[in-house]
Protein backbone atom coordinates (compact mmCIF):
# COMPACT_ATOMS: atom_id res chain seq x y z
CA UNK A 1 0.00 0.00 0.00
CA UNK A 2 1.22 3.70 -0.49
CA UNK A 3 0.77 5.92 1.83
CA UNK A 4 1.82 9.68 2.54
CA UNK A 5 3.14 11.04 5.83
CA UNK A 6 2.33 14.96 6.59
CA UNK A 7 3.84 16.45 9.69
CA UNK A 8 2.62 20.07 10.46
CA UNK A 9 5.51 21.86 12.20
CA UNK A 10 5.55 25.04 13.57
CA UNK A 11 8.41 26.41 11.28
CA UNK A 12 8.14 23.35 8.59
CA UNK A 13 5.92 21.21 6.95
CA UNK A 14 7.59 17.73 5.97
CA UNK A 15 5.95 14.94 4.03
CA UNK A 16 7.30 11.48 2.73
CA UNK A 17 5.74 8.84 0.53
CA UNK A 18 6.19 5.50 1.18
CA UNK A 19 5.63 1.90 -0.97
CA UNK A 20 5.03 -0.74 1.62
CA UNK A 21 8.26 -0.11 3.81
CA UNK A 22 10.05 2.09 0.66
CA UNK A 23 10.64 5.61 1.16
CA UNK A 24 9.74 7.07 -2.22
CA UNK A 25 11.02 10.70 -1.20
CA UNK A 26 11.03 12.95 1.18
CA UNK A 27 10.32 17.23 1.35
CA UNK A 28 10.41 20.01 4.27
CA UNK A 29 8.80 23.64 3.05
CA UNK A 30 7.99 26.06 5.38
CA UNK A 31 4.75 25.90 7.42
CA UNK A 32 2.40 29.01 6.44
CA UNK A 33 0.23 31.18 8.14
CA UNK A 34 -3.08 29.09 6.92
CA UNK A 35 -1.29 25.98 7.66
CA UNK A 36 -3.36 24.16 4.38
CA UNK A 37 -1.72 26.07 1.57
CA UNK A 38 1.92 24.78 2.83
CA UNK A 39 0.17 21.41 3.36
CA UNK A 40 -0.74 21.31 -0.67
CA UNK A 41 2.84 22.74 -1.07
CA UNK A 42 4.91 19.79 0.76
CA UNK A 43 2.18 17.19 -0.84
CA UNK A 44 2.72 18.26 -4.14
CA UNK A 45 6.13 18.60 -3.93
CA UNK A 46 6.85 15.63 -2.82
CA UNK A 47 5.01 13.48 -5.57
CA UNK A 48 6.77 15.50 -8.25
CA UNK A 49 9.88 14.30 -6.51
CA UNK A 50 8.53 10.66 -6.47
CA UNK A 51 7.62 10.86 -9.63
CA UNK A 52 10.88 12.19 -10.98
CA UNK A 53 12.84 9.97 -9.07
CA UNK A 54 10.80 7.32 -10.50
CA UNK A 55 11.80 8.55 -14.01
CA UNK A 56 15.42 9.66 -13.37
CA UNK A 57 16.54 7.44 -16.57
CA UNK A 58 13.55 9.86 -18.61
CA UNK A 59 13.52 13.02 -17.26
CA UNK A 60 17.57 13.22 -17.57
CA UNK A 61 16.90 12.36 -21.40
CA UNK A 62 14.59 15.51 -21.67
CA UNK A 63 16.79 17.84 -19.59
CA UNK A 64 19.79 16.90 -21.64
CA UNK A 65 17.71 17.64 -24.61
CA UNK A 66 18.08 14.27 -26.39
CA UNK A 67 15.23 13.07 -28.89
CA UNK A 68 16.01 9.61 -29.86
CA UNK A 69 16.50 6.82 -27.88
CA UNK A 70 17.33 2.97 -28.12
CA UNK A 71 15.75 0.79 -25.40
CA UNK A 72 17.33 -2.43 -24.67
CA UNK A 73 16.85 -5.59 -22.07
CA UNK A 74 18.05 -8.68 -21.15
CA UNK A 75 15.58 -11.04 -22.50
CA UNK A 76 13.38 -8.42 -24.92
CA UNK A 77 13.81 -11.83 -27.73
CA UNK A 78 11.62 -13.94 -24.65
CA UNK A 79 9.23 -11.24 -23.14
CA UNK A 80 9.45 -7.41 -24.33
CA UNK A 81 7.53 -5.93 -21.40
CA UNK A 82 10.57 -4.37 -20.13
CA UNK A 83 11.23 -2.78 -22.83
CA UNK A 84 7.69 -1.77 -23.69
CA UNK A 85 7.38 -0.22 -19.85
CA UNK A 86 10.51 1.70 -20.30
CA UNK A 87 9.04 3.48 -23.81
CA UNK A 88 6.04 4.36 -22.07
CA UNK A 89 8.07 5.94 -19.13
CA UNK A 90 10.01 7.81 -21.34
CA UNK A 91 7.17 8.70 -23.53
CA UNK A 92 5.59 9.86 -20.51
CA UNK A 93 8.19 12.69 -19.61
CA UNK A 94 9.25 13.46 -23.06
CA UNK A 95 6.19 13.00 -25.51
CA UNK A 96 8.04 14.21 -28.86
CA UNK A 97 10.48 11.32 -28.71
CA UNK A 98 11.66 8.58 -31.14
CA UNK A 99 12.18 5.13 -29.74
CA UNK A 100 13.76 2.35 -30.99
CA UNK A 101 13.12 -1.19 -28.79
CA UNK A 102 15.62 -3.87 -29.59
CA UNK A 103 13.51 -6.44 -29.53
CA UNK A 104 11.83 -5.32 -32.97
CA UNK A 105 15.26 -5.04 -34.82
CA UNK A 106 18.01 -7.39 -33.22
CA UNK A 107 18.13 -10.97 -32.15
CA UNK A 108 19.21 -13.23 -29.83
CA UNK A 109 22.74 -11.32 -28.75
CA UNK A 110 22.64 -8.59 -26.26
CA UNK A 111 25.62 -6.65 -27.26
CA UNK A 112 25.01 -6.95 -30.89
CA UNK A 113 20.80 -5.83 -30.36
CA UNK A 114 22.34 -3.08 -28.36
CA UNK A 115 24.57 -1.86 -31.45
CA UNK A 116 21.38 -2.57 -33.32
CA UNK A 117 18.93 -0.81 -31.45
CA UNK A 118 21.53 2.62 -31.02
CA UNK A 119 22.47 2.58 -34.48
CA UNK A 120 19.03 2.72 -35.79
CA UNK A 121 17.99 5.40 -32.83
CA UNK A 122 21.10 7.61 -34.51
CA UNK A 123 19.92 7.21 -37.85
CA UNK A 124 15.85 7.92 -36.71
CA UNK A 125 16.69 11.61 -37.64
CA UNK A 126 18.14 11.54 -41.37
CA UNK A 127 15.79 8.80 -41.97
CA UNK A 128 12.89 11.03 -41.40
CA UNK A 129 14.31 13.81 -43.23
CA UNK A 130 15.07 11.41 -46.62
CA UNK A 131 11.39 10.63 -46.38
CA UNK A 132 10.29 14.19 -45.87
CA UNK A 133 12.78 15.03 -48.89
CA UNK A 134 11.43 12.05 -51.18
CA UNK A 135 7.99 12.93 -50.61
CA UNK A 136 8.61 16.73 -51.83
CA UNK A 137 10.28 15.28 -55.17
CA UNK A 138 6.85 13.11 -55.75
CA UNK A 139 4.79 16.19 -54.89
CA UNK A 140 6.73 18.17 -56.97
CA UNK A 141 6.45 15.66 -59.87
CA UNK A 142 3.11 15.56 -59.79
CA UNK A 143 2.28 11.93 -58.35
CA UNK A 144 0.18 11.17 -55.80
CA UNK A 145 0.15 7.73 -55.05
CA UNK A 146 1.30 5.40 -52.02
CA UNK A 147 4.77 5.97 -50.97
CA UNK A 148 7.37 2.81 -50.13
CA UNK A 149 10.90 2.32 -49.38
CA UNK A 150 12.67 -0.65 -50.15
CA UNK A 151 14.24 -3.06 -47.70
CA UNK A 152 17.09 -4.95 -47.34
CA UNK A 153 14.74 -8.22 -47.19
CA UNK A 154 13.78 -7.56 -50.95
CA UNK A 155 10.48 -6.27 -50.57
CA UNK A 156 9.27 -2.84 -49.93
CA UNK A 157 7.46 -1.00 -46.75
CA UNK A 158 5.51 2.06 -46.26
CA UNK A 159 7.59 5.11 -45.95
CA UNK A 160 6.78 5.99 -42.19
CA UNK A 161 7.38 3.01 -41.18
CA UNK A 162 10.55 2.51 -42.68
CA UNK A 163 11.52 6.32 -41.21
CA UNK A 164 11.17 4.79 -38.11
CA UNK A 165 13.46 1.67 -38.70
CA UNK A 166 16.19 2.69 -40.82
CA UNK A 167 18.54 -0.22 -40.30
CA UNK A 168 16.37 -2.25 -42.69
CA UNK A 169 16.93 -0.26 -45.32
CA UNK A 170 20.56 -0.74 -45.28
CA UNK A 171 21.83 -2.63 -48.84
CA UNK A 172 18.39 -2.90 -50.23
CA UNK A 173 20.03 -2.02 -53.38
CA UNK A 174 21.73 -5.65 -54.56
CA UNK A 175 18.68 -7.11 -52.86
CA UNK A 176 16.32 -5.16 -55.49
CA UNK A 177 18.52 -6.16 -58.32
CA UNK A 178 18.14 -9.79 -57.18
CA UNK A 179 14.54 -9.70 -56.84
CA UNK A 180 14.73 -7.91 -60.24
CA UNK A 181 16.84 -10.75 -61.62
CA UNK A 182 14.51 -13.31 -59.76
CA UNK A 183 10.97 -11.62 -61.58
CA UNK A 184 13.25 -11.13 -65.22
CA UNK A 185 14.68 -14.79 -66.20
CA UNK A 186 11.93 -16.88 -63.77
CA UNK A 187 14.53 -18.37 -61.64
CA UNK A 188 14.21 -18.61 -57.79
CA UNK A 189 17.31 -20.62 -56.63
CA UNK A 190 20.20 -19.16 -58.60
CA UNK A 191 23.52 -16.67 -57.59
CA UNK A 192 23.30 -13.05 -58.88
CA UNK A 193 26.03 -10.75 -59.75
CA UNK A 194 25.05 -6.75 -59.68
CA UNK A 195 27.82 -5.03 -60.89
CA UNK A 196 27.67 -0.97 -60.88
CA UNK A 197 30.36 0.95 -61.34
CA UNK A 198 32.38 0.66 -58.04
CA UNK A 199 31.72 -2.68 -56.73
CA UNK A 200 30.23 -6.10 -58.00
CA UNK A 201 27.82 -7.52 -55.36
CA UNK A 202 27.27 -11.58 -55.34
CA UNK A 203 24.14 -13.30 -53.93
CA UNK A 204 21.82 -16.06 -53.34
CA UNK A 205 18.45 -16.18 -54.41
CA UNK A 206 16.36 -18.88 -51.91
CA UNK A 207 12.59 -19.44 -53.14
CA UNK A 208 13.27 -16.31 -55.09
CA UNK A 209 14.40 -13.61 -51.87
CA UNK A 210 17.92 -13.12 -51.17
CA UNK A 211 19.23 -15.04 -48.92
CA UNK A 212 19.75 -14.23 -45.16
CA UNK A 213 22.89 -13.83 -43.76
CA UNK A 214 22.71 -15.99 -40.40
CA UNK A 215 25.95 -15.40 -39.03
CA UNK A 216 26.78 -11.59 -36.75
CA UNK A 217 27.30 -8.34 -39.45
CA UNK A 218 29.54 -5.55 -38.70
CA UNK A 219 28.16 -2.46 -40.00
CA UNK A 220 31.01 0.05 -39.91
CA UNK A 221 32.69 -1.78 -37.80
CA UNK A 222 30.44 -2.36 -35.48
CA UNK A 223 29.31 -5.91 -34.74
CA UNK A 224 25.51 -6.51 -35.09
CA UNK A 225 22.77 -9.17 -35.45
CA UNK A 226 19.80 -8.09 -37.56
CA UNK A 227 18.37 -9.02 -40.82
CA UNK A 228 20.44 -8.68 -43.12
CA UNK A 229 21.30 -10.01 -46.82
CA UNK A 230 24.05 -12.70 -47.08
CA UNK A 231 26.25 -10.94 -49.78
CA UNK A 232 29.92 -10.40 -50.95
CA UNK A 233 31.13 -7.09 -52.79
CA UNK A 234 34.16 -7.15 -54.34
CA UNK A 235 36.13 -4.21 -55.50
CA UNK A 236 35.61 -4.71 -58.95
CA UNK A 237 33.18 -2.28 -61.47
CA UNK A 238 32.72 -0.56 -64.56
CA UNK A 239 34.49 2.42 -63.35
CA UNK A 240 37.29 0.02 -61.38
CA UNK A 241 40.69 1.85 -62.42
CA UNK A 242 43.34 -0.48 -63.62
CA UNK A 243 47.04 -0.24 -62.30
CA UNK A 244 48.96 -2.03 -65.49
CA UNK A 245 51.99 -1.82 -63.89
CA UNK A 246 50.99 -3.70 -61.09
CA UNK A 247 47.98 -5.91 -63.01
CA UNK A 248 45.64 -4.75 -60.86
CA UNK A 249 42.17 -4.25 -61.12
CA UNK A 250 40.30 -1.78 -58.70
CA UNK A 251 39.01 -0.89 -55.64
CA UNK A 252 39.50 2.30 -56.10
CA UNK A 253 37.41 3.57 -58.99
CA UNK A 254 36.07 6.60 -60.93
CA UNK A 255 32.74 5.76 -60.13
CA UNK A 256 29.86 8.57 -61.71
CA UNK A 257 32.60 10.32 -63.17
CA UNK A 258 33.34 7.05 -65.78
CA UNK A 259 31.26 9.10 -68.64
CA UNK A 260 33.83 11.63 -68.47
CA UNK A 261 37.06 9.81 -67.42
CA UNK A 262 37.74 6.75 -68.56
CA UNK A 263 39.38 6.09 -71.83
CA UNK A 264 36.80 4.86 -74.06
CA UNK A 265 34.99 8.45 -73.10
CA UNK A 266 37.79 10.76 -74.35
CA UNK A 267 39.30 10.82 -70.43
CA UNK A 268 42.78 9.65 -69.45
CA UNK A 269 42.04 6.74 -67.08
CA UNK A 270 41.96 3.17 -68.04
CA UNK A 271 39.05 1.46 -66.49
CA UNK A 272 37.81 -2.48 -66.59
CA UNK A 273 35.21 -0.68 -69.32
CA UNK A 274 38.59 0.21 -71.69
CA UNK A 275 39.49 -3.65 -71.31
CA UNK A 276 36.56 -4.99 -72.51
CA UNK A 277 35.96 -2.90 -75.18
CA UNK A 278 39.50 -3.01 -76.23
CA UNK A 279 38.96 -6.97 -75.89
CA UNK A 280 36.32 -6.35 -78.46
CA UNK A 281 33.37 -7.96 -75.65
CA UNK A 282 31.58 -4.90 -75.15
CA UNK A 283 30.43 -1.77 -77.68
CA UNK A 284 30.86 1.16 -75.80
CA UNK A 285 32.41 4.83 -76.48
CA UNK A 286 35.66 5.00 -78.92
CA UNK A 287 37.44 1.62 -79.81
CA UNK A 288 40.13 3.47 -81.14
CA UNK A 289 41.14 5.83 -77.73
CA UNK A 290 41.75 1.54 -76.77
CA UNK A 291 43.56 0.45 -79.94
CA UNK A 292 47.19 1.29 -78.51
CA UNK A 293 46.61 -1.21 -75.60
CA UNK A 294 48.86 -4.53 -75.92
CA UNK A 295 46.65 -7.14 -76.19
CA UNK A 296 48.74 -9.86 -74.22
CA UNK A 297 48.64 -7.38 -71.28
CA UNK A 298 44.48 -6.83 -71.89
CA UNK A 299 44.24 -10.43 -71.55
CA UNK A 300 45.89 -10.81 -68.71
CA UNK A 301 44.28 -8.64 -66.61
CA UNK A 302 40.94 -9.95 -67.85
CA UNK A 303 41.93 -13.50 -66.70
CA UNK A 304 42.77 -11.72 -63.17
CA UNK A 305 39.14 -10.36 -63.44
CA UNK A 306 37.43 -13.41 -64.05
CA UNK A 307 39.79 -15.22 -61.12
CA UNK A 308 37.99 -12.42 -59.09
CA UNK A 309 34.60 -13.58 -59.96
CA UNK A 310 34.73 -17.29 -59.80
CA UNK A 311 36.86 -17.10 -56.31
CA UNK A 312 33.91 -14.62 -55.11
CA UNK A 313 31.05 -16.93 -56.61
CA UNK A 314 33.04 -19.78 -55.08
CA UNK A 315 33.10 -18.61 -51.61
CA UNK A 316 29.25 -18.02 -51.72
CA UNK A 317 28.04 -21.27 -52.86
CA UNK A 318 26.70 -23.96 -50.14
CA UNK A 319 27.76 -27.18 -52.38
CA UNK A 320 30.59 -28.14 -55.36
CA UNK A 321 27.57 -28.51 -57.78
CA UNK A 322 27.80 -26.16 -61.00
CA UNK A 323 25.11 -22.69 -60.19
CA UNK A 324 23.09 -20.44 -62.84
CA UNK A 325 24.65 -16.71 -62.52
CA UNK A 326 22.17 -14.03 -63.09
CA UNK A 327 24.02 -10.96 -64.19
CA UNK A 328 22.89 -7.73 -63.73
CA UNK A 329 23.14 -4.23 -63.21
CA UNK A 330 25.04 -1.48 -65.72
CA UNK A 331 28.06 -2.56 -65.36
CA UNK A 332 27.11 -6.39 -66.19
CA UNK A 333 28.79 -7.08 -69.40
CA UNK A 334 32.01 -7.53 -67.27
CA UNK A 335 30.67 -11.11 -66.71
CA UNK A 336 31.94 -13.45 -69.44
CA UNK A 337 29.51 -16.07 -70.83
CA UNK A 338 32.13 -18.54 -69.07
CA UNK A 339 32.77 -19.13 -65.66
CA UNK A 340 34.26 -21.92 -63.73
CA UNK A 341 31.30 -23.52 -61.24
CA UNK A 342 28.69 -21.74 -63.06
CA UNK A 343 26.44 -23.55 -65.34
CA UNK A 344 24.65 -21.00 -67.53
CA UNK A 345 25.16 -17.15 -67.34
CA UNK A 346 21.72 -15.75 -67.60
CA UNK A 347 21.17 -12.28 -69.40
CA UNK A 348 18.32 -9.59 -70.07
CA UNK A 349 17.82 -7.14 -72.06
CA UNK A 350 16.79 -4.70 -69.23
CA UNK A 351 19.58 -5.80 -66.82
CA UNK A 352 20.92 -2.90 -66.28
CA UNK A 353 17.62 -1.55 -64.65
CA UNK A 354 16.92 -4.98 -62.64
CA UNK A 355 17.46 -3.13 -59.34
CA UNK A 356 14.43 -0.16 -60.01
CA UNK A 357 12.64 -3.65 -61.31
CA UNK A 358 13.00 -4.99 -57.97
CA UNK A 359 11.69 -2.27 -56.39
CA UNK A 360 8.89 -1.47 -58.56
CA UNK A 361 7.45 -5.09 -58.05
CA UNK A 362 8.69 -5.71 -54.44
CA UNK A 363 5.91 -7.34 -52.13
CA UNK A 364 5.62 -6.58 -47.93
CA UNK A 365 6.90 -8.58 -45.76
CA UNK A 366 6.68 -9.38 -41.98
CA UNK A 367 8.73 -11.12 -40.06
CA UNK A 368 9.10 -12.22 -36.48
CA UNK A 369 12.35 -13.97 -34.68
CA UNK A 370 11.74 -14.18 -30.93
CA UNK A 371 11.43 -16.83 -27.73
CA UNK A 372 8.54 -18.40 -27.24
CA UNK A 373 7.75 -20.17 -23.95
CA UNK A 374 4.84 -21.99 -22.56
CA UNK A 375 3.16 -23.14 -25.47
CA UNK A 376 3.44 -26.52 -27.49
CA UNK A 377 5.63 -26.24 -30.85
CA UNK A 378 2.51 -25.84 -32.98
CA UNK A 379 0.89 -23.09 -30.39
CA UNK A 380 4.16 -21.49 -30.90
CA UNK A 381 4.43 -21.10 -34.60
CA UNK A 382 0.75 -20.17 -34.66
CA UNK A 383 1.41 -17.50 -32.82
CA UNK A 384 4.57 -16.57 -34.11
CA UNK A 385 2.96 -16.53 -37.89
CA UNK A 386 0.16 -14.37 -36.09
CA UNK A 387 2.74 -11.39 -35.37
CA UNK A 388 4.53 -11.92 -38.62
CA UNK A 389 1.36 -11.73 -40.73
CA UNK A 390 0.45 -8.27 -38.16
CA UNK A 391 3.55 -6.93 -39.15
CA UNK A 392 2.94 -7.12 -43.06
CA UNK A 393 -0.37 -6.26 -42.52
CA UNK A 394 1.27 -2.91 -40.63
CA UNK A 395 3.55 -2.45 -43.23
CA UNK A 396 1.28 -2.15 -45.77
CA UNK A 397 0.59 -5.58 -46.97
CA UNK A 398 -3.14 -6.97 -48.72
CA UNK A 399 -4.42 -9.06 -45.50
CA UNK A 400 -5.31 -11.49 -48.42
CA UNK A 401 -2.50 -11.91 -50.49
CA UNK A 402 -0.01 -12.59 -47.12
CA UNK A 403 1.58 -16.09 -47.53
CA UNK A 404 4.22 -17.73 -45.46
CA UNK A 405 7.94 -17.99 -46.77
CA UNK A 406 10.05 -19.31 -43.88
CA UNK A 407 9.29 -20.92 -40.60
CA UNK A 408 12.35 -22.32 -38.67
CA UNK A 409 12.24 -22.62 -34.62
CA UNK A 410 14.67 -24.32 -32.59
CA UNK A 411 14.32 -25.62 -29.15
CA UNK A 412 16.23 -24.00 -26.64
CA UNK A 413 17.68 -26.52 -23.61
CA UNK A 414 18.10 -24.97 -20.16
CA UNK A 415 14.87 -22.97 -20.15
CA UNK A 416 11.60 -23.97 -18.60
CA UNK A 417 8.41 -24.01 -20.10
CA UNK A 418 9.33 -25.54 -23.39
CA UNK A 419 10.94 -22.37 -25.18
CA UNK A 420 12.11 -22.17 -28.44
CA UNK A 421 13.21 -19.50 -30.89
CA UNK A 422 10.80 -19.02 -33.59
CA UNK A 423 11.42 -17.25 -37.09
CA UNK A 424 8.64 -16.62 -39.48
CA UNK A 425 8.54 -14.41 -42.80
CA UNK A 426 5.68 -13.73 -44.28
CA UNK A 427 4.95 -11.49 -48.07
CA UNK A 428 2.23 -10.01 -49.63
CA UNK A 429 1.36 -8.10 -51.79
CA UNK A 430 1.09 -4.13 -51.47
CA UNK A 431 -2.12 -3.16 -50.29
């Protein structure tokens, strides 16, 4: 029971709460003439210490002025009410805040939902104002219509929500190409190769979504666990600058400036784009600003750019068997028809666009990766599939069109009550 003490002095007025045998606080004001008027004083004063000492973690965050925060507990993957009770707190104190709770980013890991769960927090800010700004360029064009941002899942979300979770935004770009590759040739289980003009980025496609990298993911150094595509970029692009002397081939590289700068463009670098058109296996620019290159030393450091591509597709396949390569992006004719461990190198004639492709018919998703305990294994992935499918919906998903993708739970020893971890996905289709 709480309870509040009031002692009437004749110079001062003290009053303490109390919680069972807990002092909550404590105040002395001076007693007044009317005696009731310092009475209200010391009784309001004291709650308003209670209740700040209650919220010290909160009302520190809005004296200091801060307007993002992560939240992040122990066991948020098995019960999130700690987390959800220390949003509302804050909320409570400071009302124009942005939260991010770990438990709806990160998984099992406390350290690496922690990184999670603050990097997203940081980002909160500029993720709201690149919404804000890509609204105004739709406004301005005219086109009023549903706004989504893709994710790094391969399928899109509505643009408020994805302000408010960043992180899952990060290298949506190979994972549109692949879903672009995935929708152009027909193919679900195949390896992709997006090459742009800096970097060439090699995936799976699984059931035709990229496929999930299980293992921890440092993002700029720092170590995190999150969804996150399972991919490999290598230094190696259109716009990769080529050191002869040294037969090597990138990383650094011109990048947007190849229209201008490499040689084939009337500039004075030589670029993997002046090999192959020099090799006479792509039509682009002037041949003849390529004609004065020796041809033993333009084969050679093509063979060290197709080493670079099978040793990359080696390292990403799960099994010795021969794989179909999708290549894409502008910068894919630097894959030859010939590869060693690939089967058939797949091309389209809108390649180089396969990323806005995979954007423009990316479904919603939802997905759920959490502890379950209590429940029987099919009570758990009922309920689990329950969230997942709330999520899409949430997201902006048709209720009707959401279908199931990937379940996978795993029974955890040393825990009562039967807990396992649970994963579901679920897509549909944009509402």
């Amino acid at each position: 029971m709480k309870r509040i003490g009031i002692d009437v002095g004749g110079t001062n007025t003290d009053a303490v709460p109390i919680d069972g045998e807990k002092i909550l606080a404590s105040i002395k004001v001076p007693t007044t003439s009317d005696v009731m008027s310092g009475v209200v004083s010391a009784t309001k004063g004291v709650l308003d210490q209670a209740s700040h000492l209650k919220n010290g973690a909160a009302h520190q965050i809005a004296e200091a002025g801060i307007r993002s925060v992560a939240v992040n507990a122990l066991f948020s993957p098995l019960t999130s009410e700690c987390e959800l009770e220390a949003a509302e707190i804050i909320r409570s104190v400071v009302p124009d805040v942005q939260i991010t709770l770990s438990h709806t980013l990160g998984r099992i890991g406390l350290l690496e939902r922690e990184n999670v769960a603050m990097l997203n927090a940081s980002l909160q800010s500029i993720g709201r104002k690149t919404v804000d700004a890509f609204g105004s360029a739709l406004e301005q064009a005219g086109i009023d219509a549903p706004f989504y941002l893709t994710q790094n899942d391969g399928t899109v979300v509505m643009a408020e929500v994805a302000a408010k979770s960043p992180v899952f935004s990060f290298a949506s770009g190979p994972t549109n190409s692949m879903r672009g590759a995935a929708f152009l040739t027909g193919l679900e289980d195949a390896m992709v190769a997006d090459v742009g003009g800096t970097t060439t980025d090699i995936g799976c496609l699984v059931n035709g979504f990229p496929r999930e990298a299980n293992n921890i993911v440092e993002v700029g150094g720092v170590r995190t666990l999150f969804r996150m595509p399972d991919l490999l970029p290598i230094g190696l692009g259109g716009g990769s600058i080529v050191d002869v002397e040294r037969g090597r081939i990138g990383p650094r590289s011109v990048g947007y400036r190849i229209s201008s700068a490499a040689l084939v463009f009337g500039g004075d670098t030589l670029t993997a784009t002046d090999l192959l058109v020099a090799a006479g296996r792509a039509d682009i620019g002037d041949k003849s600003r390529v004609r004065h290159l020796d041809g033993a030393q333009v084969n050679g450091l093509l063979q060290r750019m197709i080493a670079m591509l099978e040793d990359s597709i080696d390292r990403m396949k799960t099994s010795s068997a021969p794989v179909d390569l999708i290549a894409v992006g502008g910068g894919s004719f630097l894959i030859p028809d010939t590869l060693a461990g690939v089967g058939k190198v797949h091309r389209m004639e809108q390649a180089g666009v396969a990323n806005a492709i995979g954007a423009a018919m990316a479904q919603v998703s939802g997905e759920v990766d959490q502890v379950f305990s209590g429940l029987s294994r099919d009570a758990a992935l009922a309920e689990a599939e329950a969230i997942a499918r709330c999520r899409a919906a949430e997201a902006g998903a048709c209720v009707g069109s959401i279908k199931t993708i990937e379940v996978e739970d795993l029974p955890i020893a040393y825990l009562p009550g039967g807990s396992r971890r649970v994963r579901v996905r679920v897509v549909g289709d944009i509402d």
